[in-house]
C-alpha atoms as a PDB file:
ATOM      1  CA  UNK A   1      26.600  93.338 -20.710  1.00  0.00           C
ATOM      2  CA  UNK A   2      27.444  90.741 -23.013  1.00  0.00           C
ATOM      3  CA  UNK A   3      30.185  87.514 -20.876  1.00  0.00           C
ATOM      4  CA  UNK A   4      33.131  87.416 -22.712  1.00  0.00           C
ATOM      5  CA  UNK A   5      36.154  85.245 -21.648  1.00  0.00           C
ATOM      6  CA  UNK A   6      39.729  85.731 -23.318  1.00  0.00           C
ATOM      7  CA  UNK A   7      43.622  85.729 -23.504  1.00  0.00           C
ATOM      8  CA  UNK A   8      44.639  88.957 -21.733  1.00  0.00           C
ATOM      9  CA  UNK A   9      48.558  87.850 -22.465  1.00  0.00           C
ATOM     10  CA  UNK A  10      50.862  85.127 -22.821  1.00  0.00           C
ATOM     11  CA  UNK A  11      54.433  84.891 -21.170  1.00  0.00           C
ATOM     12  CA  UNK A  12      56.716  82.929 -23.362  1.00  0.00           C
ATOM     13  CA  UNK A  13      59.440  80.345 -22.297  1.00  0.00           C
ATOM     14  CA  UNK A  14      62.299  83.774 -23.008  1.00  0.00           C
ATOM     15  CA  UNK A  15      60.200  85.724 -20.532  1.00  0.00           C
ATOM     16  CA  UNK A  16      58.527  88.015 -23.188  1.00  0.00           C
ATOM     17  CA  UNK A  17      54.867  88.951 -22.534  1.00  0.00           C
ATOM     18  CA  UNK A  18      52.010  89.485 -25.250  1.00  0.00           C
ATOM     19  CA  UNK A  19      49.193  91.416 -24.104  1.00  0.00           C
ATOM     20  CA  UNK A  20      46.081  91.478 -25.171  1.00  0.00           C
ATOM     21  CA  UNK A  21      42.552  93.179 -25.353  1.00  0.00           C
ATOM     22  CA  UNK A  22      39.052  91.626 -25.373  1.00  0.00           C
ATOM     23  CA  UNK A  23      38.207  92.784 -29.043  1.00  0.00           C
ATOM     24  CA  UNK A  24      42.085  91.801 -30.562  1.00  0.00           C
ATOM     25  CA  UNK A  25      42.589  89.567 -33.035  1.00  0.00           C
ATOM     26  CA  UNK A  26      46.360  88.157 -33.184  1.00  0.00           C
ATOM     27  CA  UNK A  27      47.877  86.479 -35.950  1.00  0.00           C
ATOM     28  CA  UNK A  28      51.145  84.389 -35.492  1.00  0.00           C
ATOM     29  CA  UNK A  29      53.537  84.727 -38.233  1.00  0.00           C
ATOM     30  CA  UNK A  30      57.016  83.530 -38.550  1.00  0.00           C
ATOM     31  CA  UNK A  31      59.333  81.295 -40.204  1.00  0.00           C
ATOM     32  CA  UNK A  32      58.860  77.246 -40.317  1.00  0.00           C
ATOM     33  CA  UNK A  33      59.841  75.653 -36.702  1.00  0.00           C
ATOM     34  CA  UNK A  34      59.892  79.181 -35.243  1.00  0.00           C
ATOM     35  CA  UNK A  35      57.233  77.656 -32.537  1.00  0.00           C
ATOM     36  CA  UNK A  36      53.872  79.150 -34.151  1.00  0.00           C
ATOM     37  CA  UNK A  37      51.984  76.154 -33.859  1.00  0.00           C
ATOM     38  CA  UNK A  38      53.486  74.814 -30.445  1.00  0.00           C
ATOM     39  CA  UNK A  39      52.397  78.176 -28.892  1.00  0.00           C
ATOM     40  CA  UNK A  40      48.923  77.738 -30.319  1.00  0.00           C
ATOM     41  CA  UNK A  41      49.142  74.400 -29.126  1.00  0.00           C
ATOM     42  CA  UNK A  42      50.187  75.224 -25.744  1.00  0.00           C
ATOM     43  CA  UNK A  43      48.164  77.929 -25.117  1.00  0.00           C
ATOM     44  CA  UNK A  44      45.350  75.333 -25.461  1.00  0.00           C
ATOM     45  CA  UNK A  45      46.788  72.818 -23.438  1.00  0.00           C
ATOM     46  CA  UNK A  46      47.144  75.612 -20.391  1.00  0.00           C
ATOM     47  CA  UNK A  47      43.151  77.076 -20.884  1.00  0.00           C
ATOM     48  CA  UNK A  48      42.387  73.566 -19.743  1.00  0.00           C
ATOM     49  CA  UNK A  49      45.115  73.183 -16.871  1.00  0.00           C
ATOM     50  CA  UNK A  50      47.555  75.704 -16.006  1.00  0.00           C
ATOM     51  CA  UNK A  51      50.014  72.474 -14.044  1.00  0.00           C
ATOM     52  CA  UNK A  52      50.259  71.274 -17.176  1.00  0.00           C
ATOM     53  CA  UNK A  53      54.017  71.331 -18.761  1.00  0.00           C
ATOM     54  CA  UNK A  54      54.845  73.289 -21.354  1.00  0.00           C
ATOM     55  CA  UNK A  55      58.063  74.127 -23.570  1.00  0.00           C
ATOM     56  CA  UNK A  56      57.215  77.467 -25.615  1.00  0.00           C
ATOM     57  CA  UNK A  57      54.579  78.767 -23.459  1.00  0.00           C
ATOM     58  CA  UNK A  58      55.497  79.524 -19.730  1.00  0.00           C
ATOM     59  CA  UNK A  59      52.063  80.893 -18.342  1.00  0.00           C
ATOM     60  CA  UNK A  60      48.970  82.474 -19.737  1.00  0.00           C
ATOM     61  CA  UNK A  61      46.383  84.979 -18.290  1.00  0.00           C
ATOM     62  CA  UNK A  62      42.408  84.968 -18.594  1.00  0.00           C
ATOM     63  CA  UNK A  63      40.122  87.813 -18.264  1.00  0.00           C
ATOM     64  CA  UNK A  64      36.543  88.061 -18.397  1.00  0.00           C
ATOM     65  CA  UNK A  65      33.765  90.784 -18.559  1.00  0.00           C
ATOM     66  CA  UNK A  66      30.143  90.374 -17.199  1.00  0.00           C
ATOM     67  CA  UNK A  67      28.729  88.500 -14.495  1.00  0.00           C
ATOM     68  CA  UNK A  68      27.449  85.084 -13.776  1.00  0.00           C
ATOM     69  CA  UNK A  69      23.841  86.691 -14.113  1.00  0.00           C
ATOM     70  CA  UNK A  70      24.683  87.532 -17.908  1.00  0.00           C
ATOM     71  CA  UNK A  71      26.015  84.574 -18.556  1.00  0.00           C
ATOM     72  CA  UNK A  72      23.411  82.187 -17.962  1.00  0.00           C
ATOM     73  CA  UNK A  73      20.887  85.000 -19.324  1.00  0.00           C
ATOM     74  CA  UNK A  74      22.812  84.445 -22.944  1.00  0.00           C
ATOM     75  CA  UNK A  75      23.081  80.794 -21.958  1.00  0.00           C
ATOM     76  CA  UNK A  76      19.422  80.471 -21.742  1.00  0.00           C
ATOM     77  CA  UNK A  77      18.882  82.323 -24.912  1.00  0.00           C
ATOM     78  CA  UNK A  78      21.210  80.191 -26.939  1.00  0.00           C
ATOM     79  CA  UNK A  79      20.696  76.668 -25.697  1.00  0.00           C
ATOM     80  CA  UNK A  80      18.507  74.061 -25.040  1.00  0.00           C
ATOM     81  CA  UNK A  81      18.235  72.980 -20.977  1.00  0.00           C
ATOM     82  CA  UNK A  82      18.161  69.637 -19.879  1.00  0.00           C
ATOM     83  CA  UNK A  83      18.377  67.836 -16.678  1.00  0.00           C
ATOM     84  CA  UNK A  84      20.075  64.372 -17.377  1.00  0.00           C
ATOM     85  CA  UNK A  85      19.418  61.241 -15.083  1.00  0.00           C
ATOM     86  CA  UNK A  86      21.428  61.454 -12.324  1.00  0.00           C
ATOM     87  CA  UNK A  87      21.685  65.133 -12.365  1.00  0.00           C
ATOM     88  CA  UNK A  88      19.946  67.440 -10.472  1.00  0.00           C
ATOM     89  CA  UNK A  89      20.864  70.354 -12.050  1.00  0.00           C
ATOM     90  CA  UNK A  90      21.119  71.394 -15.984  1.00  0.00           C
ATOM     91  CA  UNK A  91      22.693  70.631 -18.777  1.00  0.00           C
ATOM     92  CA  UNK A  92      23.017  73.887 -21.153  1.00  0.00           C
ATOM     93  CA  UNK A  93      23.738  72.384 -24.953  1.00  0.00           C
ATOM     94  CA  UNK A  94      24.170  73.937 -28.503  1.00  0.00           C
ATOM     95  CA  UNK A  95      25.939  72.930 -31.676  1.00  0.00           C
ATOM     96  CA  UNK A  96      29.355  71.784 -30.096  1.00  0.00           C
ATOM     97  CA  UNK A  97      28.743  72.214 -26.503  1.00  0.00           C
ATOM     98  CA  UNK A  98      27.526  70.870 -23.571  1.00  0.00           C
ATOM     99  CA  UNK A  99      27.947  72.813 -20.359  1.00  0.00           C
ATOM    100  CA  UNK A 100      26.377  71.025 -16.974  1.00  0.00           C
ATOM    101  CA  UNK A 101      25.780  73.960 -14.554  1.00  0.00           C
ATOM    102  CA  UNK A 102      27.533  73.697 -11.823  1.00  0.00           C
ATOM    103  CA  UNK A 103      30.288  73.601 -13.462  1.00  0.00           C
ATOM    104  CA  UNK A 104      29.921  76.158 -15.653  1.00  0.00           C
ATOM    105  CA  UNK A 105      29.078  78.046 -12.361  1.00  0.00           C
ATOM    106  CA  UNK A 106      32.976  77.233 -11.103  1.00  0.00           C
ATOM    107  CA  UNK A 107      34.504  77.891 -14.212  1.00  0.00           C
ATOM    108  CA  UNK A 108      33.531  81.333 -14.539  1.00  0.00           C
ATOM    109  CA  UNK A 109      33.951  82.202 -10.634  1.00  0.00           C
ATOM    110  CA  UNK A 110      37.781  80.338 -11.584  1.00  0.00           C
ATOM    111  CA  UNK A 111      38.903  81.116 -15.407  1.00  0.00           C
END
């Protein structure tokens, strides 16, 4: 099974909830200052720290399918491993990305 990470829903600052399935694709349409782009924003902001504060967005929910197993299986497939001074463990890096093991290792036991 392929790991796949993503937005199951979003609970706006009026209490309304957006769901959402693995294989969705959402587009956010509405008038100018209507909050598209703060929402994007937001949503952001709270995949990297849910304590952060927020004004449109009031919480947001991750899912994920697959196991750790899989993960580093299409990790190893994809990137180039490294161990950097000072580490003792790897360093899994790509095109954009760096991921250092361990901590890729909490983040998916903790989305």
């Amino acid at each position: 099974m392929i790991p796949r990470i993503w937005i199951s829903e979003i609970e706006f600052s009026d209490n309304s909830k957006v769901k959402f399935s693995k294989n969705d694709i959402t587009v956010f349409v509405g008038p100018n200052n209507a909050g598209k782009s703060a929402a994007l924003k937001e949503s952001a902001t709270l995949l990297h720290q849910k304590t952060n504060k927020t004004i449109v967005v009031k919480d947001i929910t991750i899912d994920k399918s697959g196991d750790e197993e899989s993960l580093f299986s299409l990790l190893d497939s994809l990137s180039k491993k490294t161990i950097r001074e000072g580490h003792t463990e790897p360093f899994y890096q790509g095109f954009g990305y760096s991921f250092y093991q361990p901590s890729t290792k909490h983040y998916w036991a903790n989305p």
